[in-house]
PDB file of N, CA and C in Angstrom:
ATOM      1  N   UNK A   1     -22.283  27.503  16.602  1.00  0.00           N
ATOM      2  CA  UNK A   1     -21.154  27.039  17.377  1.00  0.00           C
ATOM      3  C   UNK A   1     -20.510  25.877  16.643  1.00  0.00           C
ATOM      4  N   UNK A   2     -19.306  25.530  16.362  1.00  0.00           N
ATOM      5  CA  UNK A   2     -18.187  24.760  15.851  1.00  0.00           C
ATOM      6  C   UNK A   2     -17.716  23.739  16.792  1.00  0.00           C
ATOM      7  N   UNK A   3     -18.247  22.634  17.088  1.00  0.00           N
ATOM      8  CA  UNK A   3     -17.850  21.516  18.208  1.00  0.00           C
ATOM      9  C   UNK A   3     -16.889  20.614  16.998  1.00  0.00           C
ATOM     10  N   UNK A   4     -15.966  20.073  18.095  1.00  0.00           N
ATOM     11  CA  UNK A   4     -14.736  19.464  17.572  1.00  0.00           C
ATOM     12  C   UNK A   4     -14.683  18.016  18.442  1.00  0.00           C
ATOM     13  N   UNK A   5     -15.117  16.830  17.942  1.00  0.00           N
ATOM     14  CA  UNK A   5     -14.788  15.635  18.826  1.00  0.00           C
ATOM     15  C   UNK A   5     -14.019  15.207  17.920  1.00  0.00           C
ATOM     16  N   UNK A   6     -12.946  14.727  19.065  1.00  0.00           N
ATOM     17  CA  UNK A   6     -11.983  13.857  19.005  1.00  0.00           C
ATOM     18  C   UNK A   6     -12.185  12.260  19.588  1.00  0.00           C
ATOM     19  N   UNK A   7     -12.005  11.467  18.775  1.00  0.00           N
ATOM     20  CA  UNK A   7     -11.821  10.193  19.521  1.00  0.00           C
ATOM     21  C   UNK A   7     -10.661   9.296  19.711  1.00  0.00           C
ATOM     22  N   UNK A   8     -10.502   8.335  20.862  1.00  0.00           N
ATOM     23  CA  UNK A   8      -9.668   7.352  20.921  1.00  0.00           C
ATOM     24  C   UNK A   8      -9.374   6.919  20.143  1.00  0.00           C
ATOM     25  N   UNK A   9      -8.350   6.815  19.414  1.00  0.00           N
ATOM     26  CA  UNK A   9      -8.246   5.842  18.070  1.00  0.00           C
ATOM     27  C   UNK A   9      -7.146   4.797  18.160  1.00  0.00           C
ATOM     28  N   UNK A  10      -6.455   4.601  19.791  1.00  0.00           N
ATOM     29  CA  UNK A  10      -5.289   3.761  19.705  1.00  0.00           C
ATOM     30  C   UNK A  10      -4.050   4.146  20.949  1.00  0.00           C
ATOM     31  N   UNK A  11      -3.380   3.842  20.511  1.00  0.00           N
ATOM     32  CA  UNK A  11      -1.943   3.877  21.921  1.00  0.00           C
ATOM     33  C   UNK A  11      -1.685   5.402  21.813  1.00  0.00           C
ATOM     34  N   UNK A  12      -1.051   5.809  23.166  1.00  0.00           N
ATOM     35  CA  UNK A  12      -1.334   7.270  23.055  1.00  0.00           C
ATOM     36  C   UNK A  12       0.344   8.067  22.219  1.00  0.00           C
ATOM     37  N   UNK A  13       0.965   6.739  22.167  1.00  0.00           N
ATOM     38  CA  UNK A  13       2.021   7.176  21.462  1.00  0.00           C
ATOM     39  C   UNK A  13       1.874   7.465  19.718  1.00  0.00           C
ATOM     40  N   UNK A  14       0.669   6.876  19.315  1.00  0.00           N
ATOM     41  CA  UNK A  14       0.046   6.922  17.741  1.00  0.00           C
ATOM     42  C   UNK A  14      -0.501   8.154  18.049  1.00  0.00           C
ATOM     43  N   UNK A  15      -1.266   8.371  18.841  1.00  0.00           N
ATOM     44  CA  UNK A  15      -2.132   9.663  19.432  1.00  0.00           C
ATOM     45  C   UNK A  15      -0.880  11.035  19.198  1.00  0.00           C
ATOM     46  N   UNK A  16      -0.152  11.004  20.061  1.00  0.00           N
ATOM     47  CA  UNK A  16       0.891  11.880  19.953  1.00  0.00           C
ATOM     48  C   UNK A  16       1.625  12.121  18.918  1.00  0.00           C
ATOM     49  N   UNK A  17       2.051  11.176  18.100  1.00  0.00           N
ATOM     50  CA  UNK A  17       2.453  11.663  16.846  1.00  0.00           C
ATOM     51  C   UNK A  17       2.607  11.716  15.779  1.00  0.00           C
ATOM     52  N   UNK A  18       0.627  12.005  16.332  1.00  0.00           N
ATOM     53  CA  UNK A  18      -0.243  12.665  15.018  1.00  0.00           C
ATOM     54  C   UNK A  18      -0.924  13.647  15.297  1.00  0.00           C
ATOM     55  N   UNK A  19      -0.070  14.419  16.584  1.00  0.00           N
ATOM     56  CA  UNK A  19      -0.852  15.687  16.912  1.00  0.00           C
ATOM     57  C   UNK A  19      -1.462  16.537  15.495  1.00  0.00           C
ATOM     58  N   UNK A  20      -2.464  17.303  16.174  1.00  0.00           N
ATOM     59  CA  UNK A  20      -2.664  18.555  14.991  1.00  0.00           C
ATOM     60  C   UNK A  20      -3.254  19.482  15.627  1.00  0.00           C
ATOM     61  N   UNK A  21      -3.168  20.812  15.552  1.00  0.00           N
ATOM     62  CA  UNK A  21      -4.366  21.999  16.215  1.00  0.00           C
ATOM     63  C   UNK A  21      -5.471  21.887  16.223  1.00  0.00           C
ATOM     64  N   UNK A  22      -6.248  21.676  17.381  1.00  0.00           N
ATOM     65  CA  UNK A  22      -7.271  21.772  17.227  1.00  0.00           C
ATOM     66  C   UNK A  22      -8.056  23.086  17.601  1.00  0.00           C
ATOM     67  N   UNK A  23      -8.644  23.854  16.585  1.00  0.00           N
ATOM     68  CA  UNK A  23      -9.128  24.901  16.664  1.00  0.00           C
ATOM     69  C   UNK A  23     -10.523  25.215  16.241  1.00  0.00           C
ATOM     70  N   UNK A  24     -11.344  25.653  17.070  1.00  0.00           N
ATOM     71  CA  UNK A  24     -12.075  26.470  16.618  1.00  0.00           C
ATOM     72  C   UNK A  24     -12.913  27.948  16.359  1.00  0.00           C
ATOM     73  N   UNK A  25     -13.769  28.179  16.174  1.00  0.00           N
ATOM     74  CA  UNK A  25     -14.028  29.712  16.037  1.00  0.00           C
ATOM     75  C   UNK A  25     -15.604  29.808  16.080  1.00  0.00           C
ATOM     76  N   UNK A  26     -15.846  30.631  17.442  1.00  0.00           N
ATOM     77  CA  UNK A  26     -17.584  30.757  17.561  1.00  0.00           C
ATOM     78  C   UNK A  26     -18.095  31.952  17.955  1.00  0.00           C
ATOM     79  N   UNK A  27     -19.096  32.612  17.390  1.00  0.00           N
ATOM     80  CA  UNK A  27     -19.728  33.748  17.245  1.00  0.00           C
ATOM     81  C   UNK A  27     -20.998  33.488  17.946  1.00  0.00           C
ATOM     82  N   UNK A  28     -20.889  34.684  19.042  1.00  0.00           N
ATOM     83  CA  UNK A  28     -22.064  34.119  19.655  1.00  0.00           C
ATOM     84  C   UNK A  28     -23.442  35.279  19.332  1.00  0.00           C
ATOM     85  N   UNK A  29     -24.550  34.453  18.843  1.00  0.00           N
ATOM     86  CA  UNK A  29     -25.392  34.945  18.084  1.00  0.00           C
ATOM     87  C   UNK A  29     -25.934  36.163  18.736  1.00  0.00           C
ATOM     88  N   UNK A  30     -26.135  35.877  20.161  1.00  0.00           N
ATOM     89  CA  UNK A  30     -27.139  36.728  21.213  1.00  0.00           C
ATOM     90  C   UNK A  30     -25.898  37.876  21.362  1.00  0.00           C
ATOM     91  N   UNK A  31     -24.795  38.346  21.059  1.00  0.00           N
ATOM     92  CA  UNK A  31     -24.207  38.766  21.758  1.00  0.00           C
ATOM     93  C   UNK A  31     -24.765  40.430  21.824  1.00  0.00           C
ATOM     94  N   UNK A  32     -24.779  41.119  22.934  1.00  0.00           N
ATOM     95  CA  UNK A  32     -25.452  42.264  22.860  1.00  0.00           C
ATOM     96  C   UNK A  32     -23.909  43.321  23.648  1.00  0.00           C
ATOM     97  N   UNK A  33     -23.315  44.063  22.712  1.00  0.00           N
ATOM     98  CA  UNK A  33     -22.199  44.766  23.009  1.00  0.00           C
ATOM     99  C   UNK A  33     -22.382  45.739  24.498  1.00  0.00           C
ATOM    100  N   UNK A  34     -23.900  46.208  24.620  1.00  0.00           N
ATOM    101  CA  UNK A  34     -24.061  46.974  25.918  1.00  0.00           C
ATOM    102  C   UNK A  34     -24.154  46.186  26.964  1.00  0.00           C
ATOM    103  N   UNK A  35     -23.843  44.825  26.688  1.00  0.00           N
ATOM    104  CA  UNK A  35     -24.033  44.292  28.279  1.00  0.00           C
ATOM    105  C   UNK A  35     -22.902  43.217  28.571  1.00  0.00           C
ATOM    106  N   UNK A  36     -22.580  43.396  29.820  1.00  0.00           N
ATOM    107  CA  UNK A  36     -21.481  42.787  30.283  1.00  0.00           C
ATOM    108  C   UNK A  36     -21.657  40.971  30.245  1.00  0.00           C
ATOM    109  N   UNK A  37     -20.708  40.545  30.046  1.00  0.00           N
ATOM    110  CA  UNK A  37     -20.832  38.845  29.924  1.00  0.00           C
ATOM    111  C   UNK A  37     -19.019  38.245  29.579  1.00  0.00           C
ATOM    112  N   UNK A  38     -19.583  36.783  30.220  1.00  0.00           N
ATOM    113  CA  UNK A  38     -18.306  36.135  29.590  1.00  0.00           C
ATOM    114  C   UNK A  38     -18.821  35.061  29.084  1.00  0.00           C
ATOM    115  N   UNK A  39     -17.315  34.414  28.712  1.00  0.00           N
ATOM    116  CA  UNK A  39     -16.971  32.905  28.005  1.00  0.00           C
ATOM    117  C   UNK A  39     -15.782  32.241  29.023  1.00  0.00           C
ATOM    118  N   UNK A  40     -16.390  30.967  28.758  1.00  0.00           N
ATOM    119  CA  UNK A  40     -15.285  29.760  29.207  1.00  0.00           C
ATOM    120  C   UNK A  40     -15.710  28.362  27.849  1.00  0.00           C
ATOM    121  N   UNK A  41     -14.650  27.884  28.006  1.00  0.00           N
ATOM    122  CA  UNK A  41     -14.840  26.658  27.448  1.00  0.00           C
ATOM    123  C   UNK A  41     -14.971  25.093  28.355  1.00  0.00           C
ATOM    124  N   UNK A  42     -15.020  24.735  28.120  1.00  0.00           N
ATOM    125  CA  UNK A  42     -15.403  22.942  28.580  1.00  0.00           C
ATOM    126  C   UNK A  42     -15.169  22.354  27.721  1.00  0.00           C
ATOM    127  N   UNK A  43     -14.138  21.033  28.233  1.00  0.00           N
ATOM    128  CA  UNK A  43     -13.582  19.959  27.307  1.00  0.00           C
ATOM    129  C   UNK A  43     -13.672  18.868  28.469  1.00  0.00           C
ATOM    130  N   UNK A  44     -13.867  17.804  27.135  1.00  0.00           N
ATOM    131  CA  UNK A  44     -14.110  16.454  27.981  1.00  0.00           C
ATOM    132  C   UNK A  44     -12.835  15.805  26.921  1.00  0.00           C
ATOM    133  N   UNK A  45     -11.993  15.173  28.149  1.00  0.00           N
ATOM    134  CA  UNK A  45     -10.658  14.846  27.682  1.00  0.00           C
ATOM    135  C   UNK A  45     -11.043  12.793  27.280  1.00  0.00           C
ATOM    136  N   UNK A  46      -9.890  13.106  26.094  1.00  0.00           N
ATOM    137  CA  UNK A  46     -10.101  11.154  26.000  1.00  0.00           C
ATOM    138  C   UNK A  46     -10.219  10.117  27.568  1.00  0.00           C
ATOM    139  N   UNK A  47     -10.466   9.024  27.120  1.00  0.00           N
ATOM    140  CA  UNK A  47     -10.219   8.212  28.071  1.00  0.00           C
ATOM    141  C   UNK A  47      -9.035   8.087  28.492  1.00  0.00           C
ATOM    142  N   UNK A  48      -8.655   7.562  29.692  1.00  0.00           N
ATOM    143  CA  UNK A  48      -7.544   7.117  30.055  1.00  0.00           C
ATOM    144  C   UNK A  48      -7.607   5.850  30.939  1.00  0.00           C
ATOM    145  N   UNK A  49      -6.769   5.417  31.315  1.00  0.00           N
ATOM    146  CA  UNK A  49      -6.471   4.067  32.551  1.00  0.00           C
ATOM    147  C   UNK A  49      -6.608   4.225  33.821  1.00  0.00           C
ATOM    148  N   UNK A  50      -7.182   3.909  34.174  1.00  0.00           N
ATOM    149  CA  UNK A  50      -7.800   4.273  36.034  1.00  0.00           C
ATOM    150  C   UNK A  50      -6.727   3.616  36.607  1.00  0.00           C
ATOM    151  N   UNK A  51      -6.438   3.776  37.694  1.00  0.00           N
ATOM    152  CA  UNK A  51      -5.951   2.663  38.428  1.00  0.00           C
ATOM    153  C   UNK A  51      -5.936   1.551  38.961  1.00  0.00           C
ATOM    154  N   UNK A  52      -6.960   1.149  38.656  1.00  0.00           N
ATOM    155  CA  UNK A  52      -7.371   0.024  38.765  1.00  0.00           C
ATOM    156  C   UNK A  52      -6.901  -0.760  37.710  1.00  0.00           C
ATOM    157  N   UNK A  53      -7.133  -0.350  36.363  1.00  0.00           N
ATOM    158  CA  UNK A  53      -6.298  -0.829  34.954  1.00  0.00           C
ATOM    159  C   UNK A  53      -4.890  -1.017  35.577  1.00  0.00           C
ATOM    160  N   UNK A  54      -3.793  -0.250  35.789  1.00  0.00           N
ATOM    161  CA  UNK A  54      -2.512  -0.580  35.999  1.00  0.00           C
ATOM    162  C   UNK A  54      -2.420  -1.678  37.171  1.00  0.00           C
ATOM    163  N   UNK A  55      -2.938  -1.304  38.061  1.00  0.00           N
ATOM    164  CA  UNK A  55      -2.857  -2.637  38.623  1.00  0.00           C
ATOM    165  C   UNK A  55      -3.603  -4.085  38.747  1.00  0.00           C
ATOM    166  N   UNK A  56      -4.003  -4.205  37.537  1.00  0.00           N
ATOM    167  CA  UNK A  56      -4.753  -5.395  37.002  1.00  0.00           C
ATOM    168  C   UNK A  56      -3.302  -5.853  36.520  1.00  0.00           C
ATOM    169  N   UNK A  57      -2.928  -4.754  35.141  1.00  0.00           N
ATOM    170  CA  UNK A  57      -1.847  -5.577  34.352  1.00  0.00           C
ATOM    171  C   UNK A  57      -1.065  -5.686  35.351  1.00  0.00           C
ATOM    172  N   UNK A  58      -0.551  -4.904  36.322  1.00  0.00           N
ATOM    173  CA  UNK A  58       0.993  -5.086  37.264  1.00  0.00           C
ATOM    174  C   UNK A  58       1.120  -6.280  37.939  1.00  0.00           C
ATOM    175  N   UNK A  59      -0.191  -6.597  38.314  1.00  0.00           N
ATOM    176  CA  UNK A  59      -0.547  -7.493  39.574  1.00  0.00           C
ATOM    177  C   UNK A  59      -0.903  -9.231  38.733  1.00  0.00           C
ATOM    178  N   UNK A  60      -1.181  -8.883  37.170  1.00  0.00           N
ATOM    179  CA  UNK A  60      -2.086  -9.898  36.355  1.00  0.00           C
ATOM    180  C   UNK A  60      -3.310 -10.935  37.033  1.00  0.00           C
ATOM    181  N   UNK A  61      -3.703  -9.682  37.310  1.00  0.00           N
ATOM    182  CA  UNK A  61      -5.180 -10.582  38.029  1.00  0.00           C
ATOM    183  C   UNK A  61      -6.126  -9.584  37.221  1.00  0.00           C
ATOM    184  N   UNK A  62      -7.035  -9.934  37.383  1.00  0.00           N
ATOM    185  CA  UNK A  62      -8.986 -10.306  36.557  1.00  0.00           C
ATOM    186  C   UNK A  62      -9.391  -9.182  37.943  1.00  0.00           C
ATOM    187  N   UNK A  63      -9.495  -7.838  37.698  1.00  0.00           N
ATOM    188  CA  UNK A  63     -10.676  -7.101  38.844  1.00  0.00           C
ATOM    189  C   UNK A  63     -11.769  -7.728  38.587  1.00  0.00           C
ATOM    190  N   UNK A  64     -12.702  -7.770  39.743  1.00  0.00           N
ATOM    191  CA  UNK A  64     -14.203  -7.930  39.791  1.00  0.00           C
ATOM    192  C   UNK A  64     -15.076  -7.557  38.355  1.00  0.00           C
ATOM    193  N   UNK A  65     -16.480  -7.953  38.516  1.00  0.00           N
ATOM    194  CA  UNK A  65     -17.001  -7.103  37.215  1.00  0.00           C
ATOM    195  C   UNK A  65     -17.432  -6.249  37.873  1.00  0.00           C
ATOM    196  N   UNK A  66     -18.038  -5.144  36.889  1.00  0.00           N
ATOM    197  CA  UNK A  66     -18.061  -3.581  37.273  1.00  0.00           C
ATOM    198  C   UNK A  66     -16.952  -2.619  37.824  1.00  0.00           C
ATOM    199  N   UNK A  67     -15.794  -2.949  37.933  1.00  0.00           N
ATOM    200  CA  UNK A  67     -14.953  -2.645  38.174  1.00  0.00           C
ATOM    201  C   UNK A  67     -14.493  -1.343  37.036  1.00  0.00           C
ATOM    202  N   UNK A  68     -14.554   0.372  37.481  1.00  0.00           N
ATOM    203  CA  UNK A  68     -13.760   1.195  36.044  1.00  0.00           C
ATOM    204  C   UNK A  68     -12.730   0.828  36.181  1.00  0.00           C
ATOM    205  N   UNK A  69     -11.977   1.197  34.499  1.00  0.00           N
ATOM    206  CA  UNK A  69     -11.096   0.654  34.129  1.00  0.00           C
ATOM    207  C   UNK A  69     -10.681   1.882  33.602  1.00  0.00           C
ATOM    208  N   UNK A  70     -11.545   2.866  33.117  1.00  0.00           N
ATOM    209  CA  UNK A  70     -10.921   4.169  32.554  1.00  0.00           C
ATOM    210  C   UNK A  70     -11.616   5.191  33.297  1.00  0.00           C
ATOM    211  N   UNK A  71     -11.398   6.099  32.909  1.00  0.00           N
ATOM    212  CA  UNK A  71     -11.635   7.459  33.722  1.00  0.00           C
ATOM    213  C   UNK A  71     -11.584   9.075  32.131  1.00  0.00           C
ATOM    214  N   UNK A  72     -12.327   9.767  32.404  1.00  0.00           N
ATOM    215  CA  UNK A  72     -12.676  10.514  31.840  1.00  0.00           C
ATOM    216  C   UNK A  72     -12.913  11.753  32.450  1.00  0.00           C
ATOM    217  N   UNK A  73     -11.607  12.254  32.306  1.00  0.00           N
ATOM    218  CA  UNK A  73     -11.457  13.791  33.101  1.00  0.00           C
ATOM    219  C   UNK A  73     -12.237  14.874  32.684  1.00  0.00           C
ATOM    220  N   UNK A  74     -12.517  15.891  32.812  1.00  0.00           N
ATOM    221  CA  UNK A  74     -12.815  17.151  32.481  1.00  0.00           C
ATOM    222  C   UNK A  74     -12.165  18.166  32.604  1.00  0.00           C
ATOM    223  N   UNK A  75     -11.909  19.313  31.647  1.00  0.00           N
ATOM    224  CA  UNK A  75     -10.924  20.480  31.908  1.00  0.00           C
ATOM    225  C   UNK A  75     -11.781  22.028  31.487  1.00  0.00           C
ATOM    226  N   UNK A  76     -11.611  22.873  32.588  1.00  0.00           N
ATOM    227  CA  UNK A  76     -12.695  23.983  32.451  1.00  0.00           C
ATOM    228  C   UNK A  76     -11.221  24.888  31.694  1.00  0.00           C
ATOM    229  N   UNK A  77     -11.600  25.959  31.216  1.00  0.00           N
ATOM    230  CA  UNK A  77     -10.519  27.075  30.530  1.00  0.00           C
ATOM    231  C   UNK A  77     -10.833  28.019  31.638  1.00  0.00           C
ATOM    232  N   UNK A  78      -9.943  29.695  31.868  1.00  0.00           N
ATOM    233  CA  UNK A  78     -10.475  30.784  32.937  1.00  0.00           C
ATOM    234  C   UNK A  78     -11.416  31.447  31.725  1.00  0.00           C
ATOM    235  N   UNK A  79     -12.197  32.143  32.514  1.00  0.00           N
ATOM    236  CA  UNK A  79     -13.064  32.702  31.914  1.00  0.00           C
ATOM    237  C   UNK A  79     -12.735  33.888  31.213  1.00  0.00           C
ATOM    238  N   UNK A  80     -13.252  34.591  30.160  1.00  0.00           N
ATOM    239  CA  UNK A  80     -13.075  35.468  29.111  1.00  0.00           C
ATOM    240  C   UNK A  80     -14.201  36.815  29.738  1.00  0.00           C
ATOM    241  N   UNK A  81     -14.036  37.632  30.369  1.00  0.00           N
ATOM    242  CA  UNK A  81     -14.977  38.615  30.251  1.00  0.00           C
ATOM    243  C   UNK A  81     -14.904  39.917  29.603  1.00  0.00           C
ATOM    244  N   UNK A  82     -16.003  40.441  29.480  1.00  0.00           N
ATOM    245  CA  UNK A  82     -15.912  41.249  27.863  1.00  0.00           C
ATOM    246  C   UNK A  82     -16.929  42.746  29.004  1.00  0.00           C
ATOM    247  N   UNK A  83     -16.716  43.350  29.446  1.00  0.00           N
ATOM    248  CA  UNK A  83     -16.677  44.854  30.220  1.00  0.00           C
ATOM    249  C   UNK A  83     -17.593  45.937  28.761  1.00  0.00           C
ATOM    250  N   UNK A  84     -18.625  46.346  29.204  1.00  0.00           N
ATOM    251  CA  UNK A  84     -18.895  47.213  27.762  1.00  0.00           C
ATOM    252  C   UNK A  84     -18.040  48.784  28.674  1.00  0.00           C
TER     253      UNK A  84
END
């Protein structure tokens, strides 16, 4: 399998334009053609600014400690099924 991390590297406007494809390509070892199965993917998306972040800067006050500040979404793909 071919895993692809990406990291934060800065403002998301540097982020953006320096897009590039990110692609990959995976063969799955077990795959047995007489039997029915699928695929999905799972991605764990960069950080971002919680809300709590915007309204720290909006408000310019200091949140508590422990307070998130970012948030880290997840995005499932639909699933791929393969019918023998």
């Amino acid at each position: 399998m071919t895993v692809v991390i990406l990291k934060w590297t800065g403002s998301l406007l540097r982020l953006l334009s320096n897009i590039v494809p990110v692609v990959a390509h995976w063969v799955d070892p077990d795959f047995d053609p007489s039997l029915p199965t699928f695929y999905y993917v799972r991605v764990i998306e960069i950080p971002t600014p919680r809300w709590t972040a915007y309204d720290a800067k909006f408000f310019n006050v200091s949140m508590p400690e422990g307070t998130k500040m970012t948030v880290q979404d997840r995005a499932y793909t639909s699933p791929v099924w393969y019918t023998p």
